[in-house]
N, C-alpha and C. Protein backbone atom coordinates (compact mmCIF):
# COMPACT_ATOMS: atom_id res chain seq x y z
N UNK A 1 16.03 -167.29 113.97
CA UNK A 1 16.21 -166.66 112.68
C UNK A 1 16.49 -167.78 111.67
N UNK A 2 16.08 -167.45 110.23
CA UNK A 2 16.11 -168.63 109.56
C UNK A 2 16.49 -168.60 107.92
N UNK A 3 17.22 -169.38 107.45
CA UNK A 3 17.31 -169.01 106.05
C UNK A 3 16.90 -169.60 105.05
N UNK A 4 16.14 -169.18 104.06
CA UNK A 4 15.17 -169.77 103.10
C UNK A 4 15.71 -170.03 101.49
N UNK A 5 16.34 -170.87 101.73
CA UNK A 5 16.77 -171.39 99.96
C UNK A 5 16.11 -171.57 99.24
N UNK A 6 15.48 -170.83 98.13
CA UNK A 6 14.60 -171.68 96.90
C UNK A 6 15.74 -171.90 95.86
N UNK A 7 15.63 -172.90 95.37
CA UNK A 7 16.70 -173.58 94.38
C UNK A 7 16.08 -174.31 93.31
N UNK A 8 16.45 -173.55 91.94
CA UNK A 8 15.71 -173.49 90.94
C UNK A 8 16.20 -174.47 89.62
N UNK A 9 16.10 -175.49 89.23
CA UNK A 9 17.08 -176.20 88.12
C UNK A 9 16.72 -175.58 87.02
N UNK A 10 16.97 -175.02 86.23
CA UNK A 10 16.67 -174.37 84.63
C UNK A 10 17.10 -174.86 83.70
N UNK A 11 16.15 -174.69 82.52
CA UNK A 11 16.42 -175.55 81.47
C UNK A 11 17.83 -175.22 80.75
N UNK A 12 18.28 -175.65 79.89
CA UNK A 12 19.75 -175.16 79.34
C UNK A 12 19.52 -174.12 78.45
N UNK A 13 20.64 -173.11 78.78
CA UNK A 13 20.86 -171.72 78.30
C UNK A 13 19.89 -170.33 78.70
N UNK A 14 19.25 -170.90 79.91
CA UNK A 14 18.28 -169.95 80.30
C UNK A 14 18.23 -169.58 82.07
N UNK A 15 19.65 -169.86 82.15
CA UNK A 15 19.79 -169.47 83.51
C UNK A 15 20.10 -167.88 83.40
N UNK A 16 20.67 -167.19 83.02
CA UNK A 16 20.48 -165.26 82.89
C UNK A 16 18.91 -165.04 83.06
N UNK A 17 18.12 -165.70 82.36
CA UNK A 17 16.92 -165.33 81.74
C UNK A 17 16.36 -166.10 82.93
N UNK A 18 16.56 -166.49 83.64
CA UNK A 18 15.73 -167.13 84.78
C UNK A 18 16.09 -166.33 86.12
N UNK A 19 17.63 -165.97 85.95
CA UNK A 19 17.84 -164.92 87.01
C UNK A 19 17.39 -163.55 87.44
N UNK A 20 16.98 -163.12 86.04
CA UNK A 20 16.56 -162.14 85.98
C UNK A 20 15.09 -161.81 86.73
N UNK A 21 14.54 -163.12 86.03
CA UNK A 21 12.99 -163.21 86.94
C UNK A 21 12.70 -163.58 87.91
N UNK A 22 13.83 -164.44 88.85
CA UNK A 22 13.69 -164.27 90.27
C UNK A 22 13.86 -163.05 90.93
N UNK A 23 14.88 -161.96 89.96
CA UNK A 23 15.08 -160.73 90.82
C UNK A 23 13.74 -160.09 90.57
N UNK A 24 13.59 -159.51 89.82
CA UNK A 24 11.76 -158.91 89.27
C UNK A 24 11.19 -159.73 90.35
N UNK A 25 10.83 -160.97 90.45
CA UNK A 25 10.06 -161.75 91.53
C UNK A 25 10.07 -161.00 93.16
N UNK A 26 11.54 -161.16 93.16
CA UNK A 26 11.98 -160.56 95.15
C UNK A 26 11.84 -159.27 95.26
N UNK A 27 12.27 -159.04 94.31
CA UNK A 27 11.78 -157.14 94.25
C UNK A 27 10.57 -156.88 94.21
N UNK A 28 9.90 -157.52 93.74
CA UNK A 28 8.12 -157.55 94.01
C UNK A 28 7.90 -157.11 95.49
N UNK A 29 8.31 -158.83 96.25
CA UNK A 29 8.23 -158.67 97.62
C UNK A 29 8.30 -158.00 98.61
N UNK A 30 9.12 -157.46 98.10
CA UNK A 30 10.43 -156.52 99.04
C UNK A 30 9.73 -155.45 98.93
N UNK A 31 9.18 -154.95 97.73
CA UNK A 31 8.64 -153.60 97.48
C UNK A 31 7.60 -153.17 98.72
N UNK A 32 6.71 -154.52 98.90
CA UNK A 32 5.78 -154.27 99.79
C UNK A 32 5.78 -154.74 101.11
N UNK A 33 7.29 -155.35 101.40
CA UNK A 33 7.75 -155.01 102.73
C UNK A 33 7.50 -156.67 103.42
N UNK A 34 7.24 -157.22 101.92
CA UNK A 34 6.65 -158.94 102.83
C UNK A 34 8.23 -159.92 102.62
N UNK A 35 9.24 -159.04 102.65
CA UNK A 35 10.78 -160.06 102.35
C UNK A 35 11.57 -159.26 102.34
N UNK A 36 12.75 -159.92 103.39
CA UNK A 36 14.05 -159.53 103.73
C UNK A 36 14.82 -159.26 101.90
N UNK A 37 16.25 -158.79 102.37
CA UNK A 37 16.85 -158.61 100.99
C UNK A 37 17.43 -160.11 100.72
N UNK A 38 17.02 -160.04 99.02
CA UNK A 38 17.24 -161.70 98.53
C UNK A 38 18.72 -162.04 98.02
N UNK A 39 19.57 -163.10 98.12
CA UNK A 39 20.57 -163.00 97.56
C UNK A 39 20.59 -164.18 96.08
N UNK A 40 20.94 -163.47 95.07
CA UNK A 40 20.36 -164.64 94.17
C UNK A 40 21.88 -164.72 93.25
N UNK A 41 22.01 -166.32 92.85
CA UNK A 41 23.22 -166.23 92.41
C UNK A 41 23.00 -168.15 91.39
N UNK A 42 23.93 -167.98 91.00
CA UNK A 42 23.94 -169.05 89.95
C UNK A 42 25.27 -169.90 89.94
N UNK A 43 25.28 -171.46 89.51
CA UNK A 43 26.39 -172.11 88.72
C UNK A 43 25.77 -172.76 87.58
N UNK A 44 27.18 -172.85 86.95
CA UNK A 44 26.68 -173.56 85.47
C UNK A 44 28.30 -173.10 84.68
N UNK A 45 27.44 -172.59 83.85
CA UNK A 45 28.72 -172.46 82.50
C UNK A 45 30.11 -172.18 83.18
N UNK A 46 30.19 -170.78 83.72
CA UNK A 46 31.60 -170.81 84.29
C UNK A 46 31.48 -170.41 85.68
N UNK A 47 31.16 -171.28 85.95
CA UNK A 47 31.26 -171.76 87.68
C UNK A 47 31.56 -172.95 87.92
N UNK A 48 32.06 -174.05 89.23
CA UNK A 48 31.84 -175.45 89.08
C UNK A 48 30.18 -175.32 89.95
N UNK A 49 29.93 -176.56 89.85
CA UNK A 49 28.59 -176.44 90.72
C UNK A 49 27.79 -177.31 89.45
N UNK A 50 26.10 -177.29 90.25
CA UNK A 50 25.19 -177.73 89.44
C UNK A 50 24.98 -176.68 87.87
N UNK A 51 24.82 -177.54 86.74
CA UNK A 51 24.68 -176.59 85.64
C UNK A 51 22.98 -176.07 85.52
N UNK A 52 22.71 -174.81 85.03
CA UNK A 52 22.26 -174.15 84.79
C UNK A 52 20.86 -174.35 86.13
N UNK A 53 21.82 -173.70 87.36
CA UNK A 53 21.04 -173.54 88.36
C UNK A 53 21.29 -172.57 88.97
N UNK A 54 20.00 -171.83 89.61
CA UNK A 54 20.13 -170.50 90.22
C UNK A 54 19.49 -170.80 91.96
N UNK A 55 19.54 -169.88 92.38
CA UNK A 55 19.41 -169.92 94.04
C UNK A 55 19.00 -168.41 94.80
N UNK A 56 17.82 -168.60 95.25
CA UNK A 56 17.51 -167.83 95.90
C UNK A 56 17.64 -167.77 97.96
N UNK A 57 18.30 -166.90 98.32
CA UNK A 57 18.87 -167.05 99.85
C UNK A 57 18.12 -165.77 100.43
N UNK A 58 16.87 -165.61 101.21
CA UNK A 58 17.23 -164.66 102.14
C UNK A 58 16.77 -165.34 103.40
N UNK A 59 16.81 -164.08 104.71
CA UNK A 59 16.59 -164.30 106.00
C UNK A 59 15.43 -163.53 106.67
N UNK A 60 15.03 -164.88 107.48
CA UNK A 60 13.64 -164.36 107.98
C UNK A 60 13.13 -164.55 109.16
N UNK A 61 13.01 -163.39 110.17
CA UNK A 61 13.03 -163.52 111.61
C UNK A 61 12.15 -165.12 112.06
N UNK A 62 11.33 -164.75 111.65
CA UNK A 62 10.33 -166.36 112.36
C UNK A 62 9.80 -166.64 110.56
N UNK A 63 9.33 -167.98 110.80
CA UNK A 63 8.59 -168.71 109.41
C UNK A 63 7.23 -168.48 109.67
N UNK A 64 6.39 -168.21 108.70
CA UNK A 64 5.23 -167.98 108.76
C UNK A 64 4.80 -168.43 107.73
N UNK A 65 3.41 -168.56 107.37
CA UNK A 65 2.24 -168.95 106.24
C UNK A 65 2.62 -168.44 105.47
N UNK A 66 2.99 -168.22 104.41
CA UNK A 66 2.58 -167.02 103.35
C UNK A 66 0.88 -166.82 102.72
N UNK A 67 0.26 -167.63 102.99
CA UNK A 67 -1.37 -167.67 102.78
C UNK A 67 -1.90 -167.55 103.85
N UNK A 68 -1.22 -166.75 105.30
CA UNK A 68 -2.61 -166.27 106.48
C UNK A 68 -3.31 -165.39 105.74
N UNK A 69 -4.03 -165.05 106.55
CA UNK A 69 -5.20 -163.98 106.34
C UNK A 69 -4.44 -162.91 106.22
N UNK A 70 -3.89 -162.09 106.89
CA UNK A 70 -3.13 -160.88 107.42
C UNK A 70 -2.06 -160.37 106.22
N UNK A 71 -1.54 -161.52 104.92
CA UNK A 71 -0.77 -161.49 104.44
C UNK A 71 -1.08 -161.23 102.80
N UNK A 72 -1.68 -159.77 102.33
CA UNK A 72 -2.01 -159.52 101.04
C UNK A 72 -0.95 -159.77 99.94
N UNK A 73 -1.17 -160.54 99.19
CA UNK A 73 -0.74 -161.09 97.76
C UNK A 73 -0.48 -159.78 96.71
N UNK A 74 0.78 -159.41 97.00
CA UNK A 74 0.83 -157.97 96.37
C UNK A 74 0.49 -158.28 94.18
N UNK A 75 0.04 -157.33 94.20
CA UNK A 75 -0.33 -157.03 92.85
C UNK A 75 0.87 -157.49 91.84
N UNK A 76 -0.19 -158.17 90.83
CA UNK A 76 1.14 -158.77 89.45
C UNK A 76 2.00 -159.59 89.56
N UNK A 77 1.86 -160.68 90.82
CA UNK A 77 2.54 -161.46 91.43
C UNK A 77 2.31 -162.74 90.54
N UNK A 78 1.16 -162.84 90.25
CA UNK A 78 1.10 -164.41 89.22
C UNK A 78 1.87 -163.83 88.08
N UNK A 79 1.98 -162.66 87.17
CA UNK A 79 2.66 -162.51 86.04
C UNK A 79 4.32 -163.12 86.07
N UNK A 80 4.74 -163.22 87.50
CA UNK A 80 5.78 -162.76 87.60
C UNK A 80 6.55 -164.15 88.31
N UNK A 81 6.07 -164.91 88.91
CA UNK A 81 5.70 -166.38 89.04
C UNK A 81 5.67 -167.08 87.72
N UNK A 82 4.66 -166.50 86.56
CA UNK A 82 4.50 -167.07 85.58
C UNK A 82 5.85 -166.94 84.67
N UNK A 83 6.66 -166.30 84.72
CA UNK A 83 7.43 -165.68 84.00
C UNK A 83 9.11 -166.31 84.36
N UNK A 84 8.87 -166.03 85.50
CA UNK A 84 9.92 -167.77 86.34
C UNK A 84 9.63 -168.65 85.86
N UNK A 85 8.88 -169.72 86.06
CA UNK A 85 9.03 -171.16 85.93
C UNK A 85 8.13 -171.23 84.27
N UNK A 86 8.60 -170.09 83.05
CA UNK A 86 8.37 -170.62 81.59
C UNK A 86 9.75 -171.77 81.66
N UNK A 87 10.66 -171.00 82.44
CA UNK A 87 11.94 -171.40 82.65
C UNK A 87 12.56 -172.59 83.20
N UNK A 88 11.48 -172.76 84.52
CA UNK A 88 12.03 -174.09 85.70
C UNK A 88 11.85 -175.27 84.85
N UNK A 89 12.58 -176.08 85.39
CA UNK A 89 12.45 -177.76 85.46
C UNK A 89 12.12 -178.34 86.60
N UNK A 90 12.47 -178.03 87.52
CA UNK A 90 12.52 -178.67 89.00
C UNK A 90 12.92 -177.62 89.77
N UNK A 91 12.20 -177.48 91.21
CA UNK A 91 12.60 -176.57 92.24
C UNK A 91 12.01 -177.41 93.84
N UNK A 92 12.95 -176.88 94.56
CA UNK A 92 13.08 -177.63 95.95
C UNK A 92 13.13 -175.85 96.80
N UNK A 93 12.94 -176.12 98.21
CA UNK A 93 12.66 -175.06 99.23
C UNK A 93 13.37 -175.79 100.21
N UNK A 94 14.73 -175.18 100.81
CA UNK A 94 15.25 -175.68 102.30
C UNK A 94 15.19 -174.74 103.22
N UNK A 95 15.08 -174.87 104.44
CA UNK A 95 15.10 -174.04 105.87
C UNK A 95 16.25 -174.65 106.51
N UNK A 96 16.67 -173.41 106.96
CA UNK A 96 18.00 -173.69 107.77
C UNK A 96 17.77 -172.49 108.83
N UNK A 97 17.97 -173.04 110.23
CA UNK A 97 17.84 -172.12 111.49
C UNK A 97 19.27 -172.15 112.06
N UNK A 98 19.74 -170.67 112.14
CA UNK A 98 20.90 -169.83 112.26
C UNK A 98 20.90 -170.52 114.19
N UNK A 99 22.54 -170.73 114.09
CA UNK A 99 22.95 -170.68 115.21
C UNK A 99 23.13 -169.91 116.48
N UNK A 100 22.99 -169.87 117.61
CA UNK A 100 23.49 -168.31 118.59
C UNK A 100 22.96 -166.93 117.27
N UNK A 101 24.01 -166.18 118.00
CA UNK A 101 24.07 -164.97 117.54
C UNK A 101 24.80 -164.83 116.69
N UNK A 102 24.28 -165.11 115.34
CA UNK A 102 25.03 -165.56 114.21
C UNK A 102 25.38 -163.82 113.58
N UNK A 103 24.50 -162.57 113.71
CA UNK A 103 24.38 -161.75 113.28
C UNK A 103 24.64 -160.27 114.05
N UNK A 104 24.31 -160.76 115.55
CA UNK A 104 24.52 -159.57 116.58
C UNK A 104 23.85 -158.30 115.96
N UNK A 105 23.94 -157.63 116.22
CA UNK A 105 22.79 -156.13 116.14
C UNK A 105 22.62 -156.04 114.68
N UNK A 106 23.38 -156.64 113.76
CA UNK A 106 22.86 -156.80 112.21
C UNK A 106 22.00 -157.64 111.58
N UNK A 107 20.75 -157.09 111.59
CA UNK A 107 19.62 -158.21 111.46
C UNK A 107 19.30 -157.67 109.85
N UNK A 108 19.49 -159.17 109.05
CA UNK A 108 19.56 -158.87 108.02
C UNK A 108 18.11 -159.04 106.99
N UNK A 109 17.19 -159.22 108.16
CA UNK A 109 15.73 -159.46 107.84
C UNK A 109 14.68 -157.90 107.33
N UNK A 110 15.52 -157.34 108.42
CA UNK A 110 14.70 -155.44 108.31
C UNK A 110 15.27 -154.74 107.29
């Protein structure tokens, strides 16, 4: 099992406005069943942490392509992509694979 960080740097004063469109973004996903539930969260103004950066966290039984064959590109997905990064500056993707039975019968992927 594995957890997928996208981590987003945003320009200044547009981290709300960037959060917003990662959620619209995962909710896309989710709608059509191609992504676990996303956890999205931010530091900056009043947080300590990196400033005006947001973070996307969910979990996902095995890693896969997102461009196989098998895997339809749900509808309005470039609008919504596009609509994120008016915003980005820089973005990075980490994988992290969960220890043992980090979760036991709560699989937070389904």
């Amino acid at each position: 099992m594995y957890l997928i960080r996208r981590t987003f740097k945003i320009q200044k004063g547009k981290t709300r406005d960037a959060a917003q469109a990662a959620k619209e973004l995962s909710e896309k996903y989710q709608s059509v069943g191609q992504r676990a539930p996303v956890w999205i969260y931010v530091s900056g103004p009043t947080t300590p942490g990196p400033a005006d950066t947001i973070y996307m966290d969910w979990v996902e039984e095995k890693l896969e392509n997102p461009y196989r064959e098998d895997n339809k590109s749900p509808d309005g997905l470039r609008e919504l992509f596009q609509n994120l990064y008016q915003y980005v500056e820089d973005s990075t993707i980490d994988f992290f694979q969960y220890y043992g039975d980090t979760f036991g019968e709560n699989k937070p992927y389904q």
